[in-house]
N, C-alpha and C. Protein backbone atom coordinates (compact mmCIF):
# COMPACT_ATOMS: atom_id res chain seq x y z
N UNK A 1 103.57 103.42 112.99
CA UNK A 1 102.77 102.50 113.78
C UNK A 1 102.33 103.19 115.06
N UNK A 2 101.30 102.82 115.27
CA UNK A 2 100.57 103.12 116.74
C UNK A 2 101.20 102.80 118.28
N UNK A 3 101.85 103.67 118.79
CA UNK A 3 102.60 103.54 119.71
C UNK A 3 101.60 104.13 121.29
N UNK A 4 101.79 103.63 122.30
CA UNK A 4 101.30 104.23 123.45
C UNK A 4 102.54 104.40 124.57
N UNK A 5 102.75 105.55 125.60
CA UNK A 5 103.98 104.84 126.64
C UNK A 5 103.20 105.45 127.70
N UNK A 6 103.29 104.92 128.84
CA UNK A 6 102.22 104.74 130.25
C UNK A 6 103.95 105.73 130.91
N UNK A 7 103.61 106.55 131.88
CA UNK A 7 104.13 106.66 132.50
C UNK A 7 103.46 107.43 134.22
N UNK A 8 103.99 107.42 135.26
CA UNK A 8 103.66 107.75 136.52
C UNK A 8 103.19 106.97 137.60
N UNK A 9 103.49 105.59 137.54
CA UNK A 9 103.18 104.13 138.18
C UNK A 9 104.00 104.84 139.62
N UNK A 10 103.81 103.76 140.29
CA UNK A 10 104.56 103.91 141.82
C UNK A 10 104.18 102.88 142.85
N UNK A 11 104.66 103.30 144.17
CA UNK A 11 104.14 102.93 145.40
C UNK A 11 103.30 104.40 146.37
N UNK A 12 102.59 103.78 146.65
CA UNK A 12 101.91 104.79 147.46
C UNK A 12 101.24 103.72 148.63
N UNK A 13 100.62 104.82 149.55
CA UNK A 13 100.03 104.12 150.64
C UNK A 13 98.86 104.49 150.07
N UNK A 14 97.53 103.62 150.62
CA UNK A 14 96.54 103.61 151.20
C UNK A 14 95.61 105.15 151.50
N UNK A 15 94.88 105.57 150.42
CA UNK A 15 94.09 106.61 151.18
C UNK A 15 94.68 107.57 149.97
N UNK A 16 96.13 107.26 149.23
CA UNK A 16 97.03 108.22 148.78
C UNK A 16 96.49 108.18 147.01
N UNK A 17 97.11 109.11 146.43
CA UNK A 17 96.88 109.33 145.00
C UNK A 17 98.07 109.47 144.25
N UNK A 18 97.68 109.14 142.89
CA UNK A 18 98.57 108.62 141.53
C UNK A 18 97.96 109.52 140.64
N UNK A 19 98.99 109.91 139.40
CA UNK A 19 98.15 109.75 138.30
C UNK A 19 99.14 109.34 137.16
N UNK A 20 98.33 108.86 136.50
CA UNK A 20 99.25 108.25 135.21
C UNK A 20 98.96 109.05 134.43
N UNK A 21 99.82 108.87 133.08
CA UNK A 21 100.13 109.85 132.15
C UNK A 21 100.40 109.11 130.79
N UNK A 22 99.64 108.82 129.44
CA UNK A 22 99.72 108.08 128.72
C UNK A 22 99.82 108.87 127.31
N UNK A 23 101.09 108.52 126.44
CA UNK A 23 100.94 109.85 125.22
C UNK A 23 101.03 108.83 124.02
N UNK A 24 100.36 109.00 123.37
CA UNK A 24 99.87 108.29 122.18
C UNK A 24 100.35 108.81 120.63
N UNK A 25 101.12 108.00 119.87
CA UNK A 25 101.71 108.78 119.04
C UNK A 25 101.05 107.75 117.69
N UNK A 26 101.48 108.02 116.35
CA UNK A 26 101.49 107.19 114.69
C UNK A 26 100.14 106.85 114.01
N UNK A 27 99.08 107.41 115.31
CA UNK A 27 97.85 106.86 114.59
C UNK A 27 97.23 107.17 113.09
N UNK A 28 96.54 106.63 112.35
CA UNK A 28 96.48 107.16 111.14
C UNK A 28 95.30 108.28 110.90
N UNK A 29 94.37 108.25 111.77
CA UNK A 29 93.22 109.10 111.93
C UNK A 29 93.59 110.15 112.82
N UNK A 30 92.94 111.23 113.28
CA UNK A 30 93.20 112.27 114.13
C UNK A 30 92.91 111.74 115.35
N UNK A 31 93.73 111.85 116.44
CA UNK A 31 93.62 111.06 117.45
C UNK A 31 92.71 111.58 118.30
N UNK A 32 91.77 112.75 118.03
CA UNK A 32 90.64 112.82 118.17
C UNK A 32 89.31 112.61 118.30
N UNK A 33 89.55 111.11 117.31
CA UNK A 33 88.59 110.81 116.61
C UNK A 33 88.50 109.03 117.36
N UNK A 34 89.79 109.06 118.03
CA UNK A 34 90.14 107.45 118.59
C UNK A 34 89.58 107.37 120.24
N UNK A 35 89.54 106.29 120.46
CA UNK A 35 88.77 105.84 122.11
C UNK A 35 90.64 106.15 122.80
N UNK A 36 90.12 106.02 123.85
CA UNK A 36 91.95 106.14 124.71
C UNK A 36 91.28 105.71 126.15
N UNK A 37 92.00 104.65 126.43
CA UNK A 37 91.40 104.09 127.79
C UNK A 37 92.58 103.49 128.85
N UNK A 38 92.06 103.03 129.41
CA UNK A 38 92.90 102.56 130.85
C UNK A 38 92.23 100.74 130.71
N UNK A 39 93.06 100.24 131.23
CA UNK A 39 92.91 98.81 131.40
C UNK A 39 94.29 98.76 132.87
N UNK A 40 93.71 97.42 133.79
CA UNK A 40 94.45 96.82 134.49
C UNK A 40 94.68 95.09 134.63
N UNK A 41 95.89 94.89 134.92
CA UNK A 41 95.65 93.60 135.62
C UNK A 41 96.74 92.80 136.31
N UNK A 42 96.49 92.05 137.08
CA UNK A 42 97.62 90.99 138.25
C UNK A 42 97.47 89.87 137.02
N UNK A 43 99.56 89.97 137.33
CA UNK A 43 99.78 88.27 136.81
C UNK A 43 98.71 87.21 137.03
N UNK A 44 98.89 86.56 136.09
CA UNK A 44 98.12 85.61 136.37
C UNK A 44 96.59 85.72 136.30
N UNK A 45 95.87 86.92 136.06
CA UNK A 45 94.06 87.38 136.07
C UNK A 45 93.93 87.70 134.62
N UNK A 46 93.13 87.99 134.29
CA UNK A 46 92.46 88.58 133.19
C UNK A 46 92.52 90.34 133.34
N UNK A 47 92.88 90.90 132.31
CA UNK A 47 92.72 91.99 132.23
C UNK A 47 91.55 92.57 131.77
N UNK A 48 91.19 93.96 133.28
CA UNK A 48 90.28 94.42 133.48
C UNK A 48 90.03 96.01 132.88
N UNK A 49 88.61 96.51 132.64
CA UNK A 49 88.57 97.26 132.49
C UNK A 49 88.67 98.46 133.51
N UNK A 50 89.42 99.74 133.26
CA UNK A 50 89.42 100.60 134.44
C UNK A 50 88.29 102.12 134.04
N UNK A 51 88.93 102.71 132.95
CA UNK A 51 88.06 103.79 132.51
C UNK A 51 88.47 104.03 130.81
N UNK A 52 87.36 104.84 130.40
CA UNK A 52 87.21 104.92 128.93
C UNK A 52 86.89 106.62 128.67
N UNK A 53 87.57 107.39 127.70
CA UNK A 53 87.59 108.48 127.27
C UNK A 53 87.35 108.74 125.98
N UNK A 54 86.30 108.40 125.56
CA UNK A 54 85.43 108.11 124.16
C UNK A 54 85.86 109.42 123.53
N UNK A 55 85.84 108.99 122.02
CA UNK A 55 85.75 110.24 121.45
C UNK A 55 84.57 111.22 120.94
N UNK A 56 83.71 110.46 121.17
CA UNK A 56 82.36 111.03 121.48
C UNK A 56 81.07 111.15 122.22
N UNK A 57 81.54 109.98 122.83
CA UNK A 57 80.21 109.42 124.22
C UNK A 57 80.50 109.88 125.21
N UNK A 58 81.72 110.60 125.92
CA UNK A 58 82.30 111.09 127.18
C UNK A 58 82.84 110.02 127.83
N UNK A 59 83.18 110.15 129.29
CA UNK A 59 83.65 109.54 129.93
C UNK A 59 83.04 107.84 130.50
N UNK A 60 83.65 106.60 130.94
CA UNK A 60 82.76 105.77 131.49
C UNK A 60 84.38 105.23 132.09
N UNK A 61 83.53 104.29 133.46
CA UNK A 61 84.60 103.72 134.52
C UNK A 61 83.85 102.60 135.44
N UNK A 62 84.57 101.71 135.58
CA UNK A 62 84.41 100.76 136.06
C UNK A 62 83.99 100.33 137.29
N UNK A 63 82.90 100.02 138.01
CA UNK A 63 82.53 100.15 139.20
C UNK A 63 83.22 100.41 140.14
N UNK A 64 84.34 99.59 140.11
CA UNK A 64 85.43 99.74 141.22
C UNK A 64 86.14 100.53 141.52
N UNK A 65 86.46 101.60 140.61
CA UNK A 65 87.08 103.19 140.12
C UNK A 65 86.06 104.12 139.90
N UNK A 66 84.89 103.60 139.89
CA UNK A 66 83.76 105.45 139.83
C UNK A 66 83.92 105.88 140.74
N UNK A 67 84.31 107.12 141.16
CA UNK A 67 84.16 107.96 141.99
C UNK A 67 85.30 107.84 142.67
N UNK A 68 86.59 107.32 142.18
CA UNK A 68 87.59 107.79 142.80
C UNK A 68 88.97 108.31 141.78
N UNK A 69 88.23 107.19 140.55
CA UNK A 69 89.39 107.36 139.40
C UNK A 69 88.73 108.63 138.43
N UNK A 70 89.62 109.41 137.83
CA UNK A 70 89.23 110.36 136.57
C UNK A 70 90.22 110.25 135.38
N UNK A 71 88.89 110.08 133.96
CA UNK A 71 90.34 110.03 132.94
C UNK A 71 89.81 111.24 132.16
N UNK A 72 90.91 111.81 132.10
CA UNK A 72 90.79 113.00 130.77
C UNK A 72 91.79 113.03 129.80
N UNK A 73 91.48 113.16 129.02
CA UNK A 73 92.37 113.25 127.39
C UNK A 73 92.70 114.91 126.76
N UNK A 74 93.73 114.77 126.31
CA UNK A 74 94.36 116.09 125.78
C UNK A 74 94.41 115.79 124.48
N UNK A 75 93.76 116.31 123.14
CA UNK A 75 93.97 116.08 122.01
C UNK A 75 95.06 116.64 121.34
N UNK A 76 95.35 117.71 122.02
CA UNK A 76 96.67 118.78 121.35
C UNK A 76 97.58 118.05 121.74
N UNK A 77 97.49 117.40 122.93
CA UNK A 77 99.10 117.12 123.45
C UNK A 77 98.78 115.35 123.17
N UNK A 78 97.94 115.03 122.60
CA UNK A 78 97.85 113.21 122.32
C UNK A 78 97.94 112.99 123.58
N UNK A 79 97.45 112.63 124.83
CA UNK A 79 98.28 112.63 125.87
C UNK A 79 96.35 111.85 126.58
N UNK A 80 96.46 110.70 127.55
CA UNK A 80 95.63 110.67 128.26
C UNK A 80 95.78 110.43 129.59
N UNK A 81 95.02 111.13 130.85
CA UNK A 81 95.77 110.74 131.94
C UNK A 81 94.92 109.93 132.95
N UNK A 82 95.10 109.39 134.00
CA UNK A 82 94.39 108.79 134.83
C UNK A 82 94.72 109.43 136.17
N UNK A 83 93.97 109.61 137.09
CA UNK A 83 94.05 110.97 138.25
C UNK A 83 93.03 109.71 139.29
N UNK A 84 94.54 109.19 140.42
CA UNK A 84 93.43 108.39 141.08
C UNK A 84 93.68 108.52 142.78
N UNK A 85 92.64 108.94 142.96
CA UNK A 85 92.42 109.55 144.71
C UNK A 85 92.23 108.25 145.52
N UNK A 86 92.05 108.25 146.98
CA UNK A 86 91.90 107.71 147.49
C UNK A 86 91.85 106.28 147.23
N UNK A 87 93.30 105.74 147.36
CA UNK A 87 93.94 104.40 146.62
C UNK A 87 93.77 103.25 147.74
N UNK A 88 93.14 102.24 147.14
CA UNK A 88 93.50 101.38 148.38
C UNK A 88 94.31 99.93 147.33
N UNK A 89 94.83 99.04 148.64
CA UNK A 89 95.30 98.15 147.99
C UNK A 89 95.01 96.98 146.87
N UNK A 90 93.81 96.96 146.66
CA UNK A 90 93.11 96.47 145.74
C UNK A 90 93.30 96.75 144.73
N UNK A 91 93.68 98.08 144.50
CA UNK A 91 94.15 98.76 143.23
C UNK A 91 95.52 98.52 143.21
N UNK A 92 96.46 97.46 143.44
CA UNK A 92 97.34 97.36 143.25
C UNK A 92 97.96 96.35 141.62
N UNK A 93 98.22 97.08 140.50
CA UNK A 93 98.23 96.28 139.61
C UNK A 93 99.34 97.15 138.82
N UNK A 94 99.30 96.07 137.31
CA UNK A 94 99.89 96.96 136.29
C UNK A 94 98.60 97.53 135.34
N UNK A 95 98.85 98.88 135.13
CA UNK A 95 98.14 99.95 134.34
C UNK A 95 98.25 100.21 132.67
N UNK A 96 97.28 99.85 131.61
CA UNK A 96 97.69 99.55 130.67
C UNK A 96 96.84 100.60 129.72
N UNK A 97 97.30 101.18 129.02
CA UNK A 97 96.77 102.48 128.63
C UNK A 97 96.43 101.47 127.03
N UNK A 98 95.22 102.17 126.21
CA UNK A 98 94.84 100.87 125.11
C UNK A 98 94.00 102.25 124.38
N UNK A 99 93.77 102.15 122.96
CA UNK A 99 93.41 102.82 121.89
C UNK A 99 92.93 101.99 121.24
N UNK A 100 92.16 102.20 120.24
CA UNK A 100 91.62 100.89 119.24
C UNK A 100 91.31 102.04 117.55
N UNK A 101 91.97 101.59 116.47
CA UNK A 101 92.39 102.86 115.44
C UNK A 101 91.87 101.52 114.50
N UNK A 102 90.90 102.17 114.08
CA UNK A 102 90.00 101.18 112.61
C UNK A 102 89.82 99.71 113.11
N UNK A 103 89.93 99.26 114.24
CA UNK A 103 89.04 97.87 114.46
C UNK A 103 90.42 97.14 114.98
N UNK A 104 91.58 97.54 115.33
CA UNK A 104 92.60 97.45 116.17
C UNK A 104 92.89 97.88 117.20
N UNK A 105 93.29 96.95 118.23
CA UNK A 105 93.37 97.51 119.40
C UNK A 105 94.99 97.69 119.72
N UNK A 106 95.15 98.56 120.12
CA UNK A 106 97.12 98.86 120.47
C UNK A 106 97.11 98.92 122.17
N UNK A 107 97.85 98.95 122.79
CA UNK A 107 98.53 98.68 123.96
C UNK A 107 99.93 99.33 124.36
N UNK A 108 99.79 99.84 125.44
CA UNK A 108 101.26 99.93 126.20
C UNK A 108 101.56 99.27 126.83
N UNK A 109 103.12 99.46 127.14
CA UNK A 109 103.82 98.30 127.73
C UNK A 109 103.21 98.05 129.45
N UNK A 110 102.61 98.92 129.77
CA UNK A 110 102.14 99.20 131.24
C UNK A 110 103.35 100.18 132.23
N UNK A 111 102.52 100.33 133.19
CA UNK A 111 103.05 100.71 134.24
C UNK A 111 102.78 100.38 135.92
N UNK A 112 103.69 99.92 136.53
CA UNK A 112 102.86 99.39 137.49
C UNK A 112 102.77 100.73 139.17
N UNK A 113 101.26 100.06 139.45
CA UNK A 113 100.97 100.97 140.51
C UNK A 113 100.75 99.84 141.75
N UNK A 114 101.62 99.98 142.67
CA UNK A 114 101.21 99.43 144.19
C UNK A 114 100.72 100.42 144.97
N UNK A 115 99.67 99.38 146.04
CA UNK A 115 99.32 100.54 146.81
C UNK A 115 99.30 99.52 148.24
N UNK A 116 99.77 100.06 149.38
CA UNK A 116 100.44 99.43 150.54
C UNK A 116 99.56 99.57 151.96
N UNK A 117 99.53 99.15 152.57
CA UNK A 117 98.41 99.06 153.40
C UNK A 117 99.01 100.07 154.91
């Protein structure tokens, strides 16, 4: 089965940087061939989109993260990461790393990132 595990959440201040680290294992296709993305969200909201690492369209990110968030994917190592600069508290959520393998979408458990004023 299609497994994801998020890891590199924290506290940080304001101004400061994260990156998460998401490794993706059981898929049935070459995980090459699969989307690998970032999702966020606060109890209680709807979960949002953060950035997307297509397997063939390139990169795309969410207004609120262009130009500060970067996702890149490692196919050798299954592995996708999120690299995020200049953090402010707004970005304070849980981080949910998501794949979608033949018209299914899989999920990690999250990881959460605060960011402190």
């Amino acid at each position: 089965q299609v497994r994801l595990v998020e890891s590199g959440g924290g506290l940080v201040q304001a101004g400061g940087s994260l990156r998460l680290t998401c490794v993706v294992s059981g898929t049935i296709d070459s995980i090459s061939t699969v989307p690998l993305g970032w999702h966020r969200q606060t109890p209680g909201k709807q979960r949002e989109f953060v950035a997307l690492a297509s397997a063939v369209d390139g990169n795309s990110y969410s207004g609120a993260v262009k130009g500060r968030f970067t996702i890149t994917r490692d196919n050798a190592k299954s592995t996708v990461c999120l690299d995020m600069k200049n953090l402010k508290p707004e970005d304070t959520d849980v981080y949910y790393c998501v794949t979608n393998e033949r018209g299914v979408s899989y999920w990690g458990q999250g990881t959460q990132v605060t960011v402190s004023t």
